[in-house]
Structures are given as structure tokens and as C-alpha cells.
Protein backbone atom coordinates (compact mmCIF):
# COMPACT_ATOMS: atom_id res chain seq x y z
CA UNK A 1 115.03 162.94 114.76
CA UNK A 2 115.42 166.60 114.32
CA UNK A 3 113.17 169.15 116.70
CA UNK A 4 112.44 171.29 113.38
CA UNK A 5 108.72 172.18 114.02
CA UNK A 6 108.81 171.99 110.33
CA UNK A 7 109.49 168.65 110.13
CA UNK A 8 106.41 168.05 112.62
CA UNK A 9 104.18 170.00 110.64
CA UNK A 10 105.10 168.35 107.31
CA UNK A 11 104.50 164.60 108.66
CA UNK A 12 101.01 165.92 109.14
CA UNK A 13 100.72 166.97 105.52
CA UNK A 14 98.11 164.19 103.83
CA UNK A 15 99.58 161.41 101.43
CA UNK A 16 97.50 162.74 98.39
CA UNK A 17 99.52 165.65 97.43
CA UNK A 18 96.79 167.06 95.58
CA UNK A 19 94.35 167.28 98.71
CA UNK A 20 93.59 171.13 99.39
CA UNK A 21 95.77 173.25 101.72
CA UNK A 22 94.53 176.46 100.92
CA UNK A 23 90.96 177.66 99.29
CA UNK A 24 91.23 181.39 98.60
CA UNK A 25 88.18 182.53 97.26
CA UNK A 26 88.25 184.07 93.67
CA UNK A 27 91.31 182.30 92.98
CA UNK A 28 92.82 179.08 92.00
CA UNK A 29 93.14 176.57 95.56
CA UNK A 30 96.89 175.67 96.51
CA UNK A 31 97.03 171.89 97.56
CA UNK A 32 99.51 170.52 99.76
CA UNK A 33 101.93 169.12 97.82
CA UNK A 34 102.31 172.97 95.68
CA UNK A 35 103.01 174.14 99.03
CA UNK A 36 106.07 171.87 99.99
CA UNK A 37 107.54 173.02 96.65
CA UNK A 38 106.57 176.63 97.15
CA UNK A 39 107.97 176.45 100.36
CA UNK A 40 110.91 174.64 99.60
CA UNK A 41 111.75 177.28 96.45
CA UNK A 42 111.30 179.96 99.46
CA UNK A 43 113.67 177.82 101.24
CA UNK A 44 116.14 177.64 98.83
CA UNK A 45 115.73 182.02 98.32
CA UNK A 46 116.22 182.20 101.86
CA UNK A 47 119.52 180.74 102.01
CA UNK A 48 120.46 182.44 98.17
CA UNK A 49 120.74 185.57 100.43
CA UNK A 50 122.90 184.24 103.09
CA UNK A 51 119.97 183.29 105.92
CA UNK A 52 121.44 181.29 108.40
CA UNK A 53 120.15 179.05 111.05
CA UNK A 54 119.57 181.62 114.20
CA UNK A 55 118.70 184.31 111.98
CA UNK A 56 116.18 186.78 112.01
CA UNK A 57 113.32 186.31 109.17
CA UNK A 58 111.16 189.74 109.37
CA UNK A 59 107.93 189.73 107.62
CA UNK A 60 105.55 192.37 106.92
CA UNK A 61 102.73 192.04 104.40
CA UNK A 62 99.13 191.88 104.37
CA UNK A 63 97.78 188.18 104.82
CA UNK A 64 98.39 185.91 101.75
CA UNK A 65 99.71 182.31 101.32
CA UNK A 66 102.81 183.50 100.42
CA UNK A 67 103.33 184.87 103.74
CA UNK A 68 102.61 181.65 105.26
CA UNK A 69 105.20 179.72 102.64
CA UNK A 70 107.64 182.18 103.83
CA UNK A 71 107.02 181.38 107.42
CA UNK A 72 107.37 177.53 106.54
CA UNK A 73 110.42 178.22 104.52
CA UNK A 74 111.78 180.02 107.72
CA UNK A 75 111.08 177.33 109.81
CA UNK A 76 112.67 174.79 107.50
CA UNK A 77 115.98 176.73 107.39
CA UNK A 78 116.45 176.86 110.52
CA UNK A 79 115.73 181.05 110.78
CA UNK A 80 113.86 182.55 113.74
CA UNK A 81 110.51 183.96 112.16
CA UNK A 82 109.61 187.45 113.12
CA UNK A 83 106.30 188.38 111.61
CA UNK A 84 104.84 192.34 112.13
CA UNK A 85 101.55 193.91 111.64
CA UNK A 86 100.87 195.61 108.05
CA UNK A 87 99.26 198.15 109.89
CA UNK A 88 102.65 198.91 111.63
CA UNK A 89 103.91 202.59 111.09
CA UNK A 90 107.28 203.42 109.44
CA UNK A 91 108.68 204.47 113.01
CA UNK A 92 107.57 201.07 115.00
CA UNK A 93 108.56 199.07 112.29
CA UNK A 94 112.38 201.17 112.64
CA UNK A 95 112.04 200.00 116.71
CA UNK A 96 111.93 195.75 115.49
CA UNK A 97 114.65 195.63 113.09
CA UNK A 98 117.15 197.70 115.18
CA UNK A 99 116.27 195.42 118.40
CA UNK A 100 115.52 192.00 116.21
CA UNK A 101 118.40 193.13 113.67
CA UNK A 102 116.70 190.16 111.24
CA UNK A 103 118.90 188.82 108.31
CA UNK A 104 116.88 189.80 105.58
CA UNK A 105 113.84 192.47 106.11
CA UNK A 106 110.69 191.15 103.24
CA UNK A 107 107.64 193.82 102.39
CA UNK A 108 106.27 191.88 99.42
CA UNK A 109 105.95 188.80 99.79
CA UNK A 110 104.81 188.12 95.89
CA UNK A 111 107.87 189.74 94.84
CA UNK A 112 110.54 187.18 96.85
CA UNK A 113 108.02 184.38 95.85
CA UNK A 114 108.80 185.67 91.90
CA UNK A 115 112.51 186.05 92.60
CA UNK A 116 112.46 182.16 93.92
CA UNK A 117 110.22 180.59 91.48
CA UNK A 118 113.20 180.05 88.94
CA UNK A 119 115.02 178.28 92.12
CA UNK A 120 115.47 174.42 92.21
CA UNK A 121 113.13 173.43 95.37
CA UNK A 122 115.71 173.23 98.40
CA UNK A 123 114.59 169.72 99.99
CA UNK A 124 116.92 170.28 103.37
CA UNK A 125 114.96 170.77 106.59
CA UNK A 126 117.64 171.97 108.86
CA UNK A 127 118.24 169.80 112.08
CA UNK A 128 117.10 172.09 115.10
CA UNK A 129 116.98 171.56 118.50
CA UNK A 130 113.66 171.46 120.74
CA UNK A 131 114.99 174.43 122.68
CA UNK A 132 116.43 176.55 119.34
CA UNK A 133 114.33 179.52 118.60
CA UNK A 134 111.52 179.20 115.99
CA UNK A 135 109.81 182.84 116.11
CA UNK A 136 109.96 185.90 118.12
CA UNK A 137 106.64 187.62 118.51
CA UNK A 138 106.30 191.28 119.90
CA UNK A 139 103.97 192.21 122.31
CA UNK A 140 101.46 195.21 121.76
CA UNK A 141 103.77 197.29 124.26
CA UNK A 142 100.78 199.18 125.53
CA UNK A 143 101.92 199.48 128.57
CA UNK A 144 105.42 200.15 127.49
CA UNK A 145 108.02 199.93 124.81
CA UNK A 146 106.97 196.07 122.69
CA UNK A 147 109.28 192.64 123.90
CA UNK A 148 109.87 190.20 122.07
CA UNK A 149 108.99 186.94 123.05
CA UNK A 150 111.15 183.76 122.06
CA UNK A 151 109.29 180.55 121.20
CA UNK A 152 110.93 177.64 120.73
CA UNK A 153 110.82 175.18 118.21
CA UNK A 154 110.13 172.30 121.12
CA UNK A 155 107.39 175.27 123.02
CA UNK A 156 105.37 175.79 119.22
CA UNK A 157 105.75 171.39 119.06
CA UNK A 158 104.41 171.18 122.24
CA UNK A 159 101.25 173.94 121.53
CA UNK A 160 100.20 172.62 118.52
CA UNK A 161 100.31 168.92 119.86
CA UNK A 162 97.76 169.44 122.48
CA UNK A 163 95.23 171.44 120.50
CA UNK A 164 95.24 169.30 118.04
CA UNK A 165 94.03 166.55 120.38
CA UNK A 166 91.80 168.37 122.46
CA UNK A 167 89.96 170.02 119.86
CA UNK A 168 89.93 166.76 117.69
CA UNK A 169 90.95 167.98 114.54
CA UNK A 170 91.26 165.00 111.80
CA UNK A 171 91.77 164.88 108.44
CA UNK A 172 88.30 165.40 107.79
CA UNK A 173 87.84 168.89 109.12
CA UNK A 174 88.07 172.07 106.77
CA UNK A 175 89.01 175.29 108.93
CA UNK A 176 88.12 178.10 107.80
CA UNK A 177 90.26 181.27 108.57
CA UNK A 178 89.57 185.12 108.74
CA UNK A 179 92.43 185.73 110.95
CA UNK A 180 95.44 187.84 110.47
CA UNK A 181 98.78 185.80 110.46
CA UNK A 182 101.27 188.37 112.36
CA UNK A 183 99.78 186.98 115.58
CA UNK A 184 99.84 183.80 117.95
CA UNK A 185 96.08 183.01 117.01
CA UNK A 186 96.13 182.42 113.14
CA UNK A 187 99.91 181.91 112.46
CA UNK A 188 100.22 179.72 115.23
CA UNK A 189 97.21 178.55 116.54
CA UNK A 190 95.18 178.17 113.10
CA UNK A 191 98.14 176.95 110.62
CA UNK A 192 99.47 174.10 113.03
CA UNK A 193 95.77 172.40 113.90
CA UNK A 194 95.08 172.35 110.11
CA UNK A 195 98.82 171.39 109.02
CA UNK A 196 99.03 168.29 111.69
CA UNK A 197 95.57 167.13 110.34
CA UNK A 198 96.34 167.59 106.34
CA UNK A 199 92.87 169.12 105.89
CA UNK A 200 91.94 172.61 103.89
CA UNK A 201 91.43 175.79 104.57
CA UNK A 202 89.22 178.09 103.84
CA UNK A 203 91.13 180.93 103.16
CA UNK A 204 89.70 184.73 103.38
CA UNK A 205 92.59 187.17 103.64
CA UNK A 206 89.82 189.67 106.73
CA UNK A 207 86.91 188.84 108.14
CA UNK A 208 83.72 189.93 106.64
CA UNK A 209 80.44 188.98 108.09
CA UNK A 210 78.84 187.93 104.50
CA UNK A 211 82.03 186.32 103.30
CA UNK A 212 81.87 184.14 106.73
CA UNK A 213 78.42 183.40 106.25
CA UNK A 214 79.00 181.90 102.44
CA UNK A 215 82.15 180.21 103.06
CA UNK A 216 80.62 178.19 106.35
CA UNK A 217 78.82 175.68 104.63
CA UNK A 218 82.62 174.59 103.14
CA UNK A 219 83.88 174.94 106.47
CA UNK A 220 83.52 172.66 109.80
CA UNK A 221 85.89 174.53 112.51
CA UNK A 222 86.18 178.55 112.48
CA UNK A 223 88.41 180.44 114.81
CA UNK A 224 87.74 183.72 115.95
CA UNK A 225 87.99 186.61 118.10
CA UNK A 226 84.71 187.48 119.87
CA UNK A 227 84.30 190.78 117.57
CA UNK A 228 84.10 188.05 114.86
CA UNK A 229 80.77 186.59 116.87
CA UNK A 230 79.22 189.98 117.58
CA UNK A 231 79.51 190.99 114.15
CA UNK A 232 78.21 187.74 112.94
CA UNK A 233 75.31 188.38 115.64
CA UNK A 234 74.27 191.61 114.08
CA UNK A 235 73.82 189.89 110.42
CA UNK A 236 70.64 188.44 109.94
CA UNK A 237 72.09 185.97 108.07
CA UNK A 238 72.99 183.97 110.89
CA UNK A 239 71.04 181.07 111.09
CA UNK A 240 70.90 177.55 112.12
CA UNK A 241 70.72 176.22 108.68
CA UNK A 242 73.60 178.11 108.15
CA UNK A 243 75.95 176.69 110.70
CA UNK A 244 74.75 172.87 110.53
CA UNK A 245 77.23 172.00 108.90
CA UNK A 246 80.18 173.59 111.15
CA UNK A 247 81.76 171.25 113.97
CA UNK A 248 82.99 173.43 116.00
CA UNK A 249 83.46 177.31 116.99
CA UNK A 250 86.22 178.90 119.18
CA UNK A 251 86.71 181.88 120.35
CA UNK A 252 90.39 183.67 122.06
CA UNK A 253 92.40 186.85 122.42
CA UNK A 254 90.25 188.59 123.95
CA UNK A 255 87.26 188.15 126.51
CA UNK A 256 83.58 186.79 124.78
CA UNK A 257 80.72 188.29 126.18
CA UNK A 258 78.57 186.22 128.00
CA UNK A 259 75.41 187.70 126.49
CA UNK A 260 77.38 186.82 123.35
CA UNK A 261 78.05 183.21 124.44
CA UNK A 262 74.07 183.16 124.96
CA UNK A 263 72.96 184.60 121.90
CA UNK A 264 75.00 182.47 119.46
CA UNK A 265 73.53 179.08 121.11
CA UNK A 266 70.24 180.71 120.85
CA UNK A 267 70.96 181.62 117.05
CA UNK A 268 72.65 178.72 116.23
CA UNK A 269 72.98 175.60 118.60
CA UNK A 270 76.77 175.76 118.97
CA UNK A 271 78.05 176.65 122.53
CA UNK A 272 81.39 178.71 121.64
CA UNK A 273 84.23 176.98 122.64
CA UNK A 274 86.23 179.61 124.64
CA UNK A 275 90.08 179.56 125.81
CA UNK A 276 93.19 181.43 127.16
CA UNK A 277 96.42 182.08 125.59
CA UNK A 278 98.96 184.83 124.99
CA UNK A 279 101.67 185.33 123.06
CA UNK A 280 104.22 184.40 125.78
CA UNK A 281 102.59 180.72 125.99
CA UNK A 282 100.16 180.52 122.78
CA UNK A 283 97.03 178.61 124.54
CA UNK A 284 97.05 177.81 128.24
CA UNK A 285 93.52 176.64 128.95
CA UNK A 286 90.49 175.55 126.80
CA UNK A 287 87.22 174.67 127.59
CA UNK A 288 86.59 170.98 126.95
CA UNK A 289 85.46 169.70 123.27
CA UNK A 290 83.47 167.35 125.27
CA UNK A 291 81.34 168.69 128.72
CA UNK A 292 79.82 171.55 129.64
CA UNK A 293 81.55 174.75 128.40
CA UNK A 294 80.46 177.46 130.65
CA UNK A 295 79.65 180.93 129.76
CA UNK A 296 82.48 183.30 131.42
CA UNK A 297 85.18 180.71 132.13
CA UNK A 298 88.10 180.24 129.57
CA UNK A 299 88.74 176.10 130.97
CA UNK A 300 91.02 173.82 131.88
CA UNK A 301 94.60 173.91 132.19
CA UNK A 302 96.28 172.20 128.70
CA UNK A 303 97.78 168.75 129.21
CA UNK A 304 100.93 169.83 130.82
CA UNK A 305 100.50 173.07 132.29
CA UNK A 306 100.63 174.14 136.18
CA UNK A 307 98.58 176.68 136.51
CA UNK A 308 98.44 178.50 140.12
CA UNK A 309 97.27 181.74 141.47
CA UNK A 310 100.07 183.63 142.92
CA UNK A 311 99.76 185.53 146.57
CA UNK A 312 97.72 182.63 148.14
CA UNK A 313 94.59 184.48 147.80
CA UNK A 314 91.36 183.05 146.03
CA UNK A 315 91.72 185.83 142.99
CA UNK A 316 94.93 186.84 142.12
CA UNK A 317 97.99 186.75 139.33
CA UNK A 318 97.69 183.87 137.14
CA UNK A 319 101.04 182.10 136.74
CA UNK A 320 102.09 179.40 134.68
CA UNK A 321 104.85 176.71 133.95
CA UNK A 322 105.20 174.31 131.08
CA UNK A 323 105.60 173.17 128.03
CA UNK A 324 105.11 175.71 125.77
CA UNK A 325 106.05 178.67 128.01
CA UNK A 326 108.43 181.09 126.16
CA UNK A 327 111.90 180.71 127.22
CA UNK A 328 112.55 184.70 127.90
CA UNK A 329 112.05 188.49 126.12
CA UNK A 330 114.68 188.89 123.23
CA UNK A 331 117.43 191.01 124.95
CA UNK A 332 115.52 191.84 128.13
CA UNK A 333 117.31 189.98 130.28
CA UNK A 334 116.00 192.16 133.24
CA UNK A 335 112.63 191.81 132.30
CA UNK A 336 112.66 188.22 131.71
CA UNK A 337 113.98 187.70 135.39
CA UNK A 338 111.28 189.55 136.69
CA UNK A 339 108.51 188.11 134.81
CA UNK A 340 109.50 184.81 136.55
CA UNK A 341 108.95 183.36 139.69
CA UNK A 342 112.12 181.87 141.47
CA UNK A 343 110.70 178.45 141.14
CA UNK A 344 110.24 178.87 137.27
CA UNK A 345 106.48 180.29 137.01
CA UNK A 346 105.87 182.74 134.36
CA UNK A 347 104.12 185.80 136.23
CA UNK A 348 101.27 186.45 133.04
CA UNK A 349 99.65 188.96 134.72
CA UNK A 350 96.59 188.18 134.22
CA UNK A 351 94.18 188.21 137.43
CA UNK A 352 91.89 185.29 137.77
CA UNK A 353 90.70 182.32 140.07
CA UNK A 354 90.29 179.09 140.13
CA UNK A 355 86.34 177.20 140.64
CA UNK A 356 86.25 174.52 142.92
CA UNK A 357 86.26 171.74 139.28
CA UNK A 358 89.61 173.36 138.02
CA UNK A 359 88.29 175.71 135.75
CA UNK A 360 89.89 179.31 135.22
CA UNK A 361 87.87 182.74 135.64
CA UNK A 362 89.48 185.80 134.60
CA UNK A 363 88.89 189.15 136.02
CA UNK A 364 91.19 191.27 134.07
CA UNK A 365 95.03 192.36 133.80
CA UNK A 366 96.90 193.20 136.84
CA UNK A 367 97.61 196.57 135.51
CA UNK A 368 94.18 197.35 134.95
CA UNK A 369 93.18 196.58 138.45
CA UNK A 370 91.28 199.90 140.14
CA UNK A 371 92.62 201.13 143.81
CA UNK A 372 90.19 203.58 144.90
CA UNK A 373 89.90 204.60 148.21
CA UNK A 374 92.75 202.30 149.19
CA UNK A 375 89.81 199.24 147.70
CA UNK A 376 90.50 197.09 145.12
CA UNK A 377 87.92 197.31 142.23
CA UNK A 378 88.63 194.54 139.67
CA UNK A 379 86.66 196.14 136.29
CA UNK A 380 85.50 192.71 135.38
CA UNK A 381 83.26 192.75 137.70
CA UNK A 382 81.45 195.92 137.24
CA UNK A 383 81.69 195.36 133.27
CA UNK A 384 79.49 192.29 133.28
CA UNK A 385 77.04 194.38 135.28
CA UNK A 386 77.17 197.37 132.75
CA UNK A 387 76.78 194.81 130.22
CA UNK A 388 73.45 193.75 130.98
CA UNK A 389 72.20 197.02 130.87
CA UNK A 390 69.50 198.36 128.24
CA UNK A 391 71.43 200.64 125.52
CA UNK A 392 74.91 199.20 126.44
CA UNK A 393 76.68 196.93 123.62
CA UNK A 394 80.13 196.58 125.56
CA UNK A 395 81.97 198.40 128.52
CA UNK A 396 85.02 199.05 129.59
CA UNK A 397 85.69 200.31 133.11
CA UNK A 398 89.10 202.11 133.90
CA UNK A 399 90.46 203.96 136.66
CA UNK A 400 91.81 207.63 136.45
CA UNK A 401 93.72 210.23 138.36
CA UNK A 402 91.11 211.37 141.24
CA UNK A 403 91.82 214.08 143.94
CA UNK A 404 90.31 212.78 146.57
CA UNK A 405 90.54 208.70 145.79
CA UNK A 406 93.63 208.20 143.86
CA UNK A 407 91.90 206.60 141.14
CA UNK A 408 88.57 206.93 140.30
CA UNK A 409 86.16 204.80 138.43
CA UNK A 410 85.27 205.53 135.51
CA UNK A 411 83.13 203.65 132.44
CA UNK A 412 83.23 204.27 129.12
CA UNK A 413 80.49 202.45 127.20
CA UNK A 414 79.57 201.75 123.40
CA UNK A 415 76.34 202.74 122.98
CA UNK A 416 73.58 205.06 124.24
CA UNK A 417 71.66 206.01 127.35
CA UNK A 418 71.28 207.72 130.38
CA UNK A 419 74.47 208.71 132.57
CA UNK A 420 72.77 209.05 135.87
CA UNK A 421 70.38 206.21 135.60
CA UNK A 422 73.04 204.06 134.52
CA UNK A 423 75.00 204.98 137.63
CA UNK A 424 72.41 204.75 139.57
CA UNK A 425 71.31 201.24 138.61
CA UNK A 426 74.84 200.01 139.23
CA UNK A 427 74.68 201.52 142.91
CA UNK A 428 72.00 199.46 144.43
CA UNK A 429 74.10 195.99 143.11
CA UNK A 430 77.31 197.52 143.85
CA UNK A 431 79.84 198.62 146.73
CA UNK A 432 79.95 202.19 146.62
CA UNK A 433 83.86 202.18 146.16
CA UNK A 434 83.19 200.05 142.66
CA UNK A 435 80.64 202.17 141.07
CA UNK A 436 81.62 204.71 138.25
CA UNK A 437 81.90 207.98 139.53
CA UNK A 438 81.18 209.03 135.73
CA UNK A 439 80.28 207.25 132.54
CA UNK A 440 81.08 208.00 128.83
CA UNK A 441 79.64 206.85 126.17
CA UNK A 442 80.96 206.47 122.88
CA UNK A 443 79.99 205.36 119.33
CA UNK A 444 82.77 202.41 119.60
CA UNK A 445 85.77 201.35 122.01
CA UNK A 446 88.90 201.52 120.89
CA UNK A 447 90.49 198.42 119.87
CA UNK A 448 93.69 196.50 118.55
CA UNK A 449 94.17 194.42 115.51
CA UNK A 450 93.12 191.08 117.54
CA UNK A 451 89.84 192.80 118.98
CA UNK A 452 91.30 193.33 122.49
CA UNK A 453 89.97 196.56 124.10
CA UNK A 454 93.17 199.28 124.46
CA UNK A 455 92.37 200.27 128.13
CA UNK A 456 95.93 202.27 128.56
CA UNK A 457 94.67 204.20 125.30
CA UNK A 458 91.55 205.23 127.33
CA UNK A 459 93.23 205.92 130.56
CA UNK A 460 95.05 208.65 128.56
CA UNK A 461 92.23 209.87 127.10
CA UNK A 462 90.41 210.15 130.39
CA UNK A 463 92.91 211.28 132.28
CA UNK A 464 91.80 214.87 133.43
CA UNK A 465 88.29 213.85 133.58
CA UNK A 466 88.00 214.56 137.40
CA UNK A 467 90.53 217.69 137.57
């Protein structure tokens, strides 16, 4: 049996070809059996222009279903998929094709849809191995030029196998999705759980609060970021009768608020289900679909993965080994070998700890860690202190250049209040070494396209602040 993910996906498609796949709203729905001849026309265009199995398949267009046929028709070729952000600039987009060096480059995805349409449907699903590249996803590169990671065919099989089952999707679930598809979380994450269940999606190219709201009642799983949740939060529309119908809510990429957590089961009556992935190893832990899902923690290790904390201290590096680990940055041979462990553990870099049940806390990235004074100040913990203060919507606590303590603390805050008062509340709960020597507050934190908060971006900002 080939290891084509494709081929994995496609078993999960339902019997009725008619059945739903895709729901766009103000447009005409796509079932599943339109899409395996969609995708099997993009197939067949694919190879018309000489793709190859091991090539490169770049992609860059906004969200749209024929972005995700093209991703299928990738797959079922035998290509590596490399999908970028619209958003992307002229000169980072220049960076991925000279490193990736893909086959064939596509920036309208209608347009090689229209090209294919006249194409007799290509029904070959080329035999891969489990340990042949599928995709190659770049990382943000904030901290330094963007590597690509290589999933595998057998690492995206392996993924999509265990969410499915511990989230309990079935054929009877609709999913409705707001997320972009150049990303881990709604290419990945999203597409697989609904493909191996054969149920529909609700399909809304961004997420807008009111769109969410009228589409939920369709809809029984949603997956978000937590900016999805906080906006949803600040819509009065969010209601109980409004969500009675929905199954189940989950939240990634980026950490959720615990006040967040709180206020949605107070809104609603659905405790967010939270978890912890990256692009290196798509999801690594979830909180359970059954039991208590606790405010702060991102869960249990996935069926599979060995999950440790390097250094032999209770907090430290999170490293991981298993199934769907990535097998090594395109080309970055150097970098590969030091992101792994000499017994096989992939260093994430990621700083958390382990509770006495097996469930994962994370304090932050490595690189963000604060040594001032020659202390360690982990900004987790002063951020969930800020964040329960009056006037403060979300923090973000960074350390800068500081003459007399190397790095000094420093918060930067969305919202409004008092700099001195703020300080000083934080002083009588905290260490004197972990408490902001300044705060700044601003109208809102910077952010990337899956919500995450762009700490380097505010280090530079904030750099000269003490000289």
C-alpha cells in the first residue's frame, strides 16, 4: 500500500460523492466527489508542466478551495508542497524560491484551475514512501533568516491519525474554518480531521466575528487561535444559544489567556480545548476531549510522543521524539544537527514543565527567557500577573539592553493605566529582579498572521529604552 498521505486522506472521503466538502458562503458548496475531480484535473496540470515526484510545489494566494485542490493535487503527484503567506513581500518571497528552487512557482490559483479544467482528470496517486517529503513549511524566522521544515508523508499520516481520534471527529461533525491555509493549523491540522471523517466545512476565506457567529449554528467543531476567542468575547453576540449547537472548540498557535479560558465557559458553557504544536511537529500535546481541561496547561503528550524536559531541572527546554517529528531544516544541515539531541530529541525550544499527572505548562521560548542581574525571569510568569490587572487586555514582558543589569525588564501592555501603580502592584507579589523596571502601553501588540505576539519585533523597538 502506498505511504501517499493522499491516498490516506481520500479513503476518508464519504461514499456519497455528493456529501459537502466545502460550504463557502455566497457561493455554490463543492462536495466531495467535485473535489477528487478538481483535484485530479490539478493533478493532471501539474504533471502537463513537467512536476515530478520530489519537486517543489510553491503556492501563494489568498485562501480559496482552489488552493487546497492544488495542495491535494501536490500530494497526489508525488510533489513536496510549499505553501507561503499572501501577505509575503516581493523580497521574502525572492528568499523561498532561490532556497526551495520549487518546480513550478503558482500566484493565482483560479487561473491554473482554468488552464486544467479542459484536462482529462489524472486518476494516478503516485506511490510514496512514509519517509518521502510531503511539504516544507518555513518558519517565521524572527529570530533569524526562515528554515524550512520537511514533513514527511509518514510524519503528516501519523498527525492527522491521532487527532482525529482524540478529538473524535466522525462523519457527523461539520468544522467550520476561519483559518489561513499557508500554516500547520488550517492546512494541516483543519483539512486532515475533516478529510479522514468525510464531513463539511464551513468555509469562510478570514475570520470575522459576525460571520463566526452566523455560520456556528451550521457548524459543530471550530478551530482557532485565541485572538479568534477574544474577538468573539468582545461581540455581544456571543451567547449560549448561540453555541449549543457546537461540539467542540480548540484553541493553538499561540498561548489562550486564562481569563479568556474563563470568560468563554462563563459566556458559553464550552471549556476551550487547548493544545501544543509547531510547525516542526504539527500538534504535540492536547488537552483531553474527555476530563478536566485545565485553564493554563496545553495537555497530554499525543499517542506516541516522548516528551521530556531537557537539563534535569523541573522547568526547562521542552524536547520531543516521535512520530510526526520533522525529519530536518531543508538544506541546513548544521542547524538540523544542532536542533537535535544525540539520542534523537528534537530541542523545540520551548520552556515548560511537567505537573505531577503528565500534563505540560509552558512558560515561554527559550530565547525569550530574561537574565537580569545574573536571575532568570521567565515572562510567563509576570504576564499572567499583569494580566489580571484593571486596564490591561494582554501583556507582553521582554527584556532589553540595561547598563547596570544586562537586561532589564520591561512590559509593554495593550491597554490603559497607570505606569507606577502598575509597577508597584506587581512589586509586593513579585521578586524584585522580575518586576518591570518600566511599562509601555500601547493601543495593540504587535502580532503575526497566526496571532502569536512578535516579541523580537518589540525587543527592537525597545531597545534604547534604558540608555
Amino acid at each position: 500500500m502506498s505511504g501517499n498521505l493522499y491516498s490516506l486522506l481520500a479513503r476518508g472521503f464519504p461514499a456519497d460523492p455528493t456529501r459537502h466538502a466545502f460550504r463557502p458562503p455566497g457561493s455554490s458548496a463543492v462536495s466531495y466527489g467535485e473535489l477528487e475531480i478538481l483535484t485530479a484535473r490539478a493533478a493532471a496540470g501539474l504533471r502537463a508542466r513537467g512536476v515530478a515526484p520530489g519537486d517543489r510545489v510553491a503556492l501563494q494566494v489568498e485562501k480559496s478551495v482552489d488552493a487546497v485542490v492544488i495542495y491535494l493535487a501536490a500530494l497526489k503527484v508525488g510533489a513536496v508542497f510549499l505553501p507561503l503567506n499572501a501577505a509575503y513581500t516581493e523580497g521574502e518571497v525572492d528568499y523561498f524560491l532561490k532556497d526551495a528552487e520549487p518546480a513550478i512557482f503558482i500566484q493565482d490559483a483560479q487561473a491554473f484551475m482554468h488552464a486544467a479544467q479542459d484536462l482529462p482528470p489524472d486518476p494516478q496517486v503516485e506511490p510514496r514512501a512514509a519517509s518521502d517529503l510531503a511539504a516544507i513549511i518555513y518558519t517565521s524566522g524572527t529570530t533569524g533568516r526562515s528554515k524550512g521544515a520537511m514533513l514527511t508523508h509518514g510524519a503528516l499520516a501519523a498527525n492527522a491519525l491521532a487527532l482525529h481520534e482524540a478529538w473524535g471527529f466522525s462523519p457527523d461533525d461539520v468544522l467550520l474554518h476561519a483559518l489561513p491555509i499557508f500554516h500547520v493549523h488550517g492546512l494541516f491540522v483543519a483539512l486532515h480531521c475533516a478529510f479522514l471523517s468525510g464531513c463539511p466545512m464551513v468555509w469562510l476565506n478570514r475570520f470575522d466575528e459576525a460571520a463566526v457567529l452566523e455560520r456556528l449554528a451550521d457548524a459543530t467543531v471550530m478551530m482557532g487561535v485565541p485572538t479568534f476567542y477574544t474577538r468573539l468575547l468582545a461581540h455581544p453576540g456571543l451567547t449560549r444559544e448561540v453555541t449549543a449547537h457546537m461540539r467542540l472548540f480548540i484553541s493553538g498557535s499561540a498561548p489562550l489567556l486564562e481569563s479568556a479560558f474563563e470568560a468563554f465557559e462563563a459566556r458559553t458553557g464550552h471549556r476551550i480545548l487547548e493544545r501544543y504544536g509547531m510547525s516542526e511537529a504539527v500538534i504535540i500535546t492536547t488537552n483531553p476531549l474527555d476530563g478536566e481541561r485545565k485553564p493554563g496547561s496545553v495537555g497530554f503528550p499525543l499517542p506516541g510522543v516522548d516528551l521530556r524536559i531537557g537539563g534535569g531541572q523541573e522547568t526547562g527546554v521542552i524536547e520531543i521524539r516521535g512520530p510526526s517529528v520533522f525529519s530536518g531544516y531543508w538544506r541546513m544541515p548544521e542547524k538540523t544537527a544542532e536542533d537535535f539531541t544525540p539520542d534523537g530529541y528534537f530541542i523545540t525550544g520551548d520552556v515548560g514543565r511537567l505537573d505531577a499527572d503528565g500534563r505540560l505548562w509552558i512558560s515561554g521560548r527559550a530565547k525569550d527567557l530574561i537574565i537580569s542581574g545574573g536571575y532568570n525571569v521567565y515572562p510567563k510568569e509576570v504576564e499572567l500577573l499583569l494580566d489580571e490587572q484593571p486596564g490591561v487586555r494582554e501583556s507582553a514582558v521582554i527584556g532589553v539592553p540595561h547598563p547596570d543589569f544586562g537586561e532589564g525588564v520591561v512590559a509593554v501592555v495593550e491597554g490603559r493605566g497607570d505606569e507606577a501603580a502598575l509597577i508597584a502592584a506587581l512589586r509586593s507579589r513579585l521578586a524584585g529582579y522580575k518586576t518591570p523596571k518600566r511599562v509601555v502601553f500601547v493601543d495593540a501588540l504587535p502580532r503575526n498572521a497566526m496571532g502569536k505576539i512578535q516579541k523580537a519585533l518589540l525587543r527592537q523597538t525597545y531597545a534604547d529604552l534604558f540608555r
